[in-house]
N, C-alpha and C. Protein backbone atom coordinates (compact mmCIF):
# COMPACT_ATOMS: atom_id res chain seq x y z
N UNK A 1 8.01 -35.22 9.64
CA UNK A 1 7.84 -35.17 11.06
C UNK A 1 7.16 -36.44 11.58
N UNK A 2 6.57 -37.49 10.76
CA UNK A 2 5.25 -38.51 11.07
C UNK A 2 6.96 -39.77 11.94
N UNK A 3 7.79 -39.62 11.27
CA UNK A 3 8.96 -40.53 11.47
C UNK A 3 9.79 -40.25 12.73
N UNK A 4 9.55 -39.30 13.20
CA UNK A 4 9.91 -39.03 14.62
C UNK A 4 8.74 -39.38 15.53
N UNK A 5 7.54 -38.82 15.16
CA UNK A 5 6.86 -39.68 16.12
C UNK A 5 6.46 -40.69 16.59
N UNK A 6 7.14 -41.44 15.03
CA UNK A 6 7.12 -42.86 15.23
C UNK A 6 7.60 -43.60 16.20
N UNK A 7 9.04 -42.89 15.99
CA UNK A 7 10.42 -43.75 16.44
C UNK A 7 9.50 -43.31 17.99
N UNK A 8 9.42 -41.98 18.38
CA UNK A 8 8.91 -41.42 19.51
C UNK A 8 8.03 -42.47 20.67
N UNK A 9 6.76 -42.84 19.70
CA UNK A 9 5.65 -43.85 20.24
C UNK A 9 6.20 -44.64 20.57
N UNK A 10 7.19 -45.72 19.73
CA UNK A 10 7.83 -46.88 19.73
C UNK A 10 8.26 -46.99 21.15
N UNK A 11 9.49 -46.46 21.06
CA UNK A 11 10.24 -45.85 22.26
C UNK A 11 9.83 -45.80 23.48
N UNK A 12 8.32 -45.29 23.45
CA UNK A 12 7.41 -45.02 24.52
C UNK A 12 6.88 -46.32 24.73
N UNK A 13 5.94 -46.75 23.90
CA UNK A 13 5.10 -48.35 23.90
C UNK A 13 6.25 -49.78 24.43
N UNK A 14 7.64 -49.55 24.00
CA UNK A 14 8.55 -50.57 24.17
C UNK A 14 9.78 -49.95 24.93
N UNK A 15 9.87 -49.76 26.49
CA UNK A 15 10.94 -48.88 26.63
C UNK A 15 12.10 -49.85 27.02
N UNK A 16 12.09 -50.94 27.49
CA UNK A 16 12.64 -51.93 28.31
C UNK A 16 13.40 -52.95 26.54
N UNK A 17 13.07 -52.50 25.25
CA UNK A 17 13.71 -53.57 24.39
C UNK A 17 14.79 -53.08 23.98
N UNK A 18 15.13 -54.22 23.13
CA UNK A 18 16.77 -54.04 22.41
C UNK A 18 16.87 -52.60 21.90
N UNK A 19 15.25 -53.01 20.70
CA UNK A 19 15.17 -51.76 19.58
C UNK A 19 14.93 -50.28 20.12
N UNK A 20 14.52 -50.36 21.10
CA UNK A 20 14.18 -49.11 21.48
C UNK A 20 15.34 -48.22 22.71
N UNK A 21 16.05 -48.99 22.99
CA UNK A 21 17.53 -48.66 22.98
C UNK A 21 18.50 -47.78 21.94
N UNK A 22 18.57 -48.92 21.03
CA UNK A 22 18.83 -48.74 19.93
C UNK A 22 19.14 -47.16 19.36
N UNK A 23 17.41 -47.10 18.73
CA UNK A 23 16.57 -46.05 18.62
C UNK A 23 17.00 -44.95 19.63
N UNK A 24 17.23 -44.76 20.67
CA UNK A 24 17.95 -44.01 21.82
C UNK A 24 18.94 -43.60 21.48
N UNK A 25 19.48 -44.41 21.30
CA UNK A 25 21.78 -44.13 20.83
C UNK A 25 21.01 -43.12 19.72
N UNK A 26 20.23 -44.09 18.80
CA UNK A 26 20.29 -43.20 17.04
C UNK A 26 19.63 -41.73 17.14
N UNK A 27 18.98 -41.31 18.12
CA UNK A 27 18.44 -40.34 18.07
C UNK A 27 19.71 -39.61 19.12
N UNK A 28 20.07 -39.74 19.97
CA UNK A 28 21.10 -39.31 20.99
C UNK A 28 22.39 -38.62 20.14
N UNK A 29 22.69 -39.56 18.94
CA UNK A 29 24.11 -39.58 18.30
C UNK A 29 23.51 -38.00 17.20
N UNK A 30 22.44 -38.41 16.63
CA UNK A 30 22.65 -37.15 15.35
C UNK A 30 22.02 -36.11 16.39
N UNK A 31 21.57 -36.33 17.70
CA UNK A 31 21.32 -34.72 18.20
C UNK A 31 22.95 -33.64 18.39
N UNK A 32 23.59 -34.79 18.59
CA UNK A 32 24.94 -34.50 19.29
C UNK A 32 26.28 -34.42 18.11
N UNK A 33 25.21 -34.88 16.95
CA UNK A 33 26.70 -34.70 15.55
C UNK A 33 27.52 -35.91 15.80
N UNK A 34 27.06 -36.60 16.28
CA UNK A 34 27.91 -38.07 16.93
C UNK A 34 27.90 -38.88 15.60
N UNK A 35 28.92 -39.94 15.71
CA UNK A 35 29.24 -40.73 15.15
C UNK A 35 27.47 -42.89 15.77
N UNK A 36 27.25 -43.61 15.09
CA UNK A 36 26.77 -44.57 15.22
C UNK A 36 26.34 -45.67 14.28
N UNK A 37 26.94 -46.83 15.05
CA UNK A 37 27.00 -48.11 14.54
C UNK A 37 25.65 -48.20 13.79
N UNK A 38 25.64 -48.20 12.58
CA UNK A 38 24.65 -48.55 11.71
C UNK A 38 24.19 -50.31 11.80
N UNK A 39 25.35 -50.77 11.90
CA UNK A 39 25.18 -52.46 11.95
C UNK A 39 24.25 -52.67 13.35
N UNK A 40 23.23 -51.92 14.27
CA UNK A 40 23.18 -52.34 15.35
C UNK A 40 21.75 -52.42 15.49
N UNK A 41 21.11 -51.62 13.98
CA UNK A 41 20.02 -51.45 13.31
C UNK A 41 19.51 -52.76 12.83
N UNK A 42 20.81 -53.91 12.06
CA UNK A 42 20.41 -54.75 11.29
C UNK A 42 19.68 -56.09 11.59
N UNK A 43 19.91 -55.94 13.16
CA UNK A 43 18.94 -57.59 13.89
C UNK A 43 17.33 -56.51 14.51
N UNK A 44 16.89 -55.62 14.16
CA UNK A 44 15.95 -55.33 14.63
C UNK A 44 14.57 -55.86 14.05
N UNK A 45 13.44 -55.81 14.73
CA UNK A 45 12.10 -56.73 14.28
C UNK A 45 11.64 -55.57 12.87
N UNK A 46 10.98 -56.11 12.07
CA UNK A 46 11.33 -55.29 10.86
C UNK A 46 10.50 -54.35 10.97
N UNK A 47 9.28 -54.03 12.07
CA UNK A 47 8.68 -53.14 12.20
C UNK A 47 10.02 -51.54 12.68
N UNK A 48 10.20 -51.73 13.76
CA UNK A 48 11.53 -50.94 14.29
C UNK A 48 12.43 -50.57 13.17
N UNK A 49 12.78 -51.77 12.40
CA UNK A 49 13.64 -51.27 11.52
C UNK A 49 13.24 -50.38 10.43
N UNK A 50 12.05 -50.23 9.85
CA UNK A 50 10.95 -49.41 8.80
C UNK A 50 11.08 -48.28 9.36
N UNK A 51 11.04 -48.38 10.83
CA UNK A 51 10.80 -47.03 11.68
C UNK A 51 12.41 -45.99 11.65
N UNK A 52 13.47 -47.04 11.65
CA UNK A 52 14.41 -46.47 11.88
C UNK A 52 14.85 -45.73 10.67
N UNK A 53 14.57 -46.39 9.37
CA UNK A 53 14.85 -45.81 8.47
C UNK A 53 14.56 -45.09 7.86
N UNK A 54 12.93 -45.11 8.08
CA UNK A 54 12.29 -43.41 7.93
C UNK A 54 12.55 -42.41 8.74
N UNK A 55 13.22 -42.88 9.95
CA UNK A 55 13.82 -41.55 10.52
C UNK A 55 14.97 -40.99 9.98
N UNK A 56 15.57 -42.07 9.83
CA UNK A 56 17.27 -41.32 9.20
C UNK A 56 16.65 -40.93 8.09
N UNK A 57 15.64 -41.31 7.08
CA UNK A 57 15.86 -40.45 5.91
C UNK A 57 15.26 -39.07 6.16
N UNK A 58 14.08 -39.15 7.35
CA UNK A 58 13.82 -37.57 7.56
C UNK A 58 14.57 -36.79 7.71
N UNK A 59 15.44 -37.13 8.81
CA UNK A 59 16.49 -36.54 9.46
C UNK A 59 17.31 -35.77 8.16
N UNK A 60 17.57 -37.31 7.67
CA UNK A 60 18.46 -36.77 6.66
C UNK A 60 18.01 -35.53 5.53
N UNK A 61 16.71 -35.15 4.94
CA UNK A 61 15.95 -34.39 4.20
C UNK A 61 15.92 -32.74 4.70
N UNK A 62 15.33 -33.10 6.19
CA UNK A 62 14.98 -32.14 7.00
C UNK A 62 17.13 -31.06 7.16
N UNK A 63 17.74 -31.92 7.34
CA UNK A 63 19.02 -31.49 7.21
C UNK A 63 19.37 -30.85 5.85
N UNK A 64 19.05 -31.61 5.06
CA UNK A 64 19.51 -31.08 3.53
C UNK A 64 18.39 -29.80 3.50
N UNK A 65 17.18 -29.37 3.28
CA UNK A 65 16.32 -28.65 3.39
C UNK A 65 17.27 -27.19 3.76
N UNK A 66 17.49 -27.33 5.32
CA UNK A 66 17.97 -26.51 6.31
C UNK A 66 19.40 -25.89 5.95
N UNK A 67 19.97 -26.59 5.15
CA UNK A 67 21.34 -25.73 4.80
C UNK A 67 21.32 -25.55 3.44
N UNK A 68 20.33 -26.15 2.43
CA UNK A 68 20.04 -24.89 1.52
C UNK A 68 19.64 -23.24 1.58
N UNK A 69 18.25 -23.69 2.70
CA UNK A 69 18.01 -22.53 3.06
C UNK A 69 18.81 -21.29 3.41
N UNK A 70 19.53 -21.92 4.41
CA UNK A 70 21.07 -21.32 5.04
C UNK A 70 21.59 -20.36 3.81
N UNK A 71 21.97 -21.11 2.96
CA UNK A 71 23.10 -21.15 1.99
C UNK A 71 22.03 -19.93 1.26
N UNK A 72 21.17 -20.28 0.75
CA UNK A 72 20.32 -19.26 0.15
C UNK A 72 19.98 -17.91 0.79
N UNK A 73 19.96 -17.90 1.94
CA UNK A 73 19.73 -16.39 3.03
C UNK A 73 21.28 -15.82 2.77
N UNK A 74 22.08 -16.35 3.01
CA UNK A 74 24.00 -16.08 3.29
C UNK A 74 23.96 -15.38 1.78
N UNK A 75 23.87 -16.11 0.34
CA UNK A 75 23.93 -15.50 -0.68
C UNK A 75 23.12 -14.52 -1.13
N UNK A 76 22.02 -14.23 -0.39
CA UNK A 76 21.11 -12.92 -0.43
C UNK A 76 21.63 -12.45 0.08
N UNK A 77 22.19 -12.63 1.78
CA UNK A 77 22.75 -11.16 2.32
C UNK A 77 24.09 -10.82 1.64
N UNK A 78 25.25 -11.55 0.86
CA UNK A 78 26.08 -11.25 0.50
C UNK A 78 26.15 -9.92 -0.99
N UNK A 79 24.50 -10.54 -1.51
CA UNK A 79 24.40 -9.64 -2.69
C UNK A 79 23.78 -8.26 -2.10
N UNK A 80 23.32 -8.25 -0.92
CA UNK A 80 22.59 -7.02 -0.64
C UNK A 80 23.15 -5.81 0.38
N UNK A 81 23.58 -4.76 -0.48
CA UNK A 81 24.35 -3.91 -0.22
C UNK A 81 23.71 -3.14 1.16
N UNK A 82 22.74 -3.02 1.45
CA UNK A 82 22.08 -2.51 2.47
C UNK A 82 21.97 -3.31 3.64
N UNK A 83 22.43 -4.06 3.20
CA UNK A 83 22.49 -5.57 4.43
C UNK A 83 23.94 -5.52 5.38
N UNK A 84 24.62 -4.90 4.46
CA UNK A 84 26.67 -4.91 5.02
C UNK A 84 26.61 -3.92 5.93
């Protein structure tokens, strides 16, 4: 969660820059299941960019996490006869 608030602050502290644009689309696109230019990440000041990439990997964790779970509730209710 520390990687969203990052990107969050950033965003906030710099609203008028490239990166924090950027950062906008990238958070805009995976709320929405969207597709985004990864290459648009690669001229950012390397602070922004640290930031960006601990978000996608949260993102990315926090996602994987969430459809195990899924997957693990679905195969409990499938085994549990009192559940049907």
């Amino acid at each position: 969660m520390t990687a969203i608030k990052d990107i969050a602050k950033y965003i906030h502290k710099n609203p008028d820059t490239e990166e924090a644009r950027v950062m906008r689309t990238l958070c805009e696109s995976l709320e929405r299941g969207e597709s985004f230019d990864l290459g648009s990440i690669y001229n950012m000041k390397d602070k922004a960019y640290n930031i960006v990439i601990a978000f996608i990997d949260e993102w990315r964790f926090d996602r994987h996490v969430k459809s195990r779970r899924l997957g693990k509730y679905l195969a409990e209710k499938a085994e549990d006869p009192v559940a049907s």
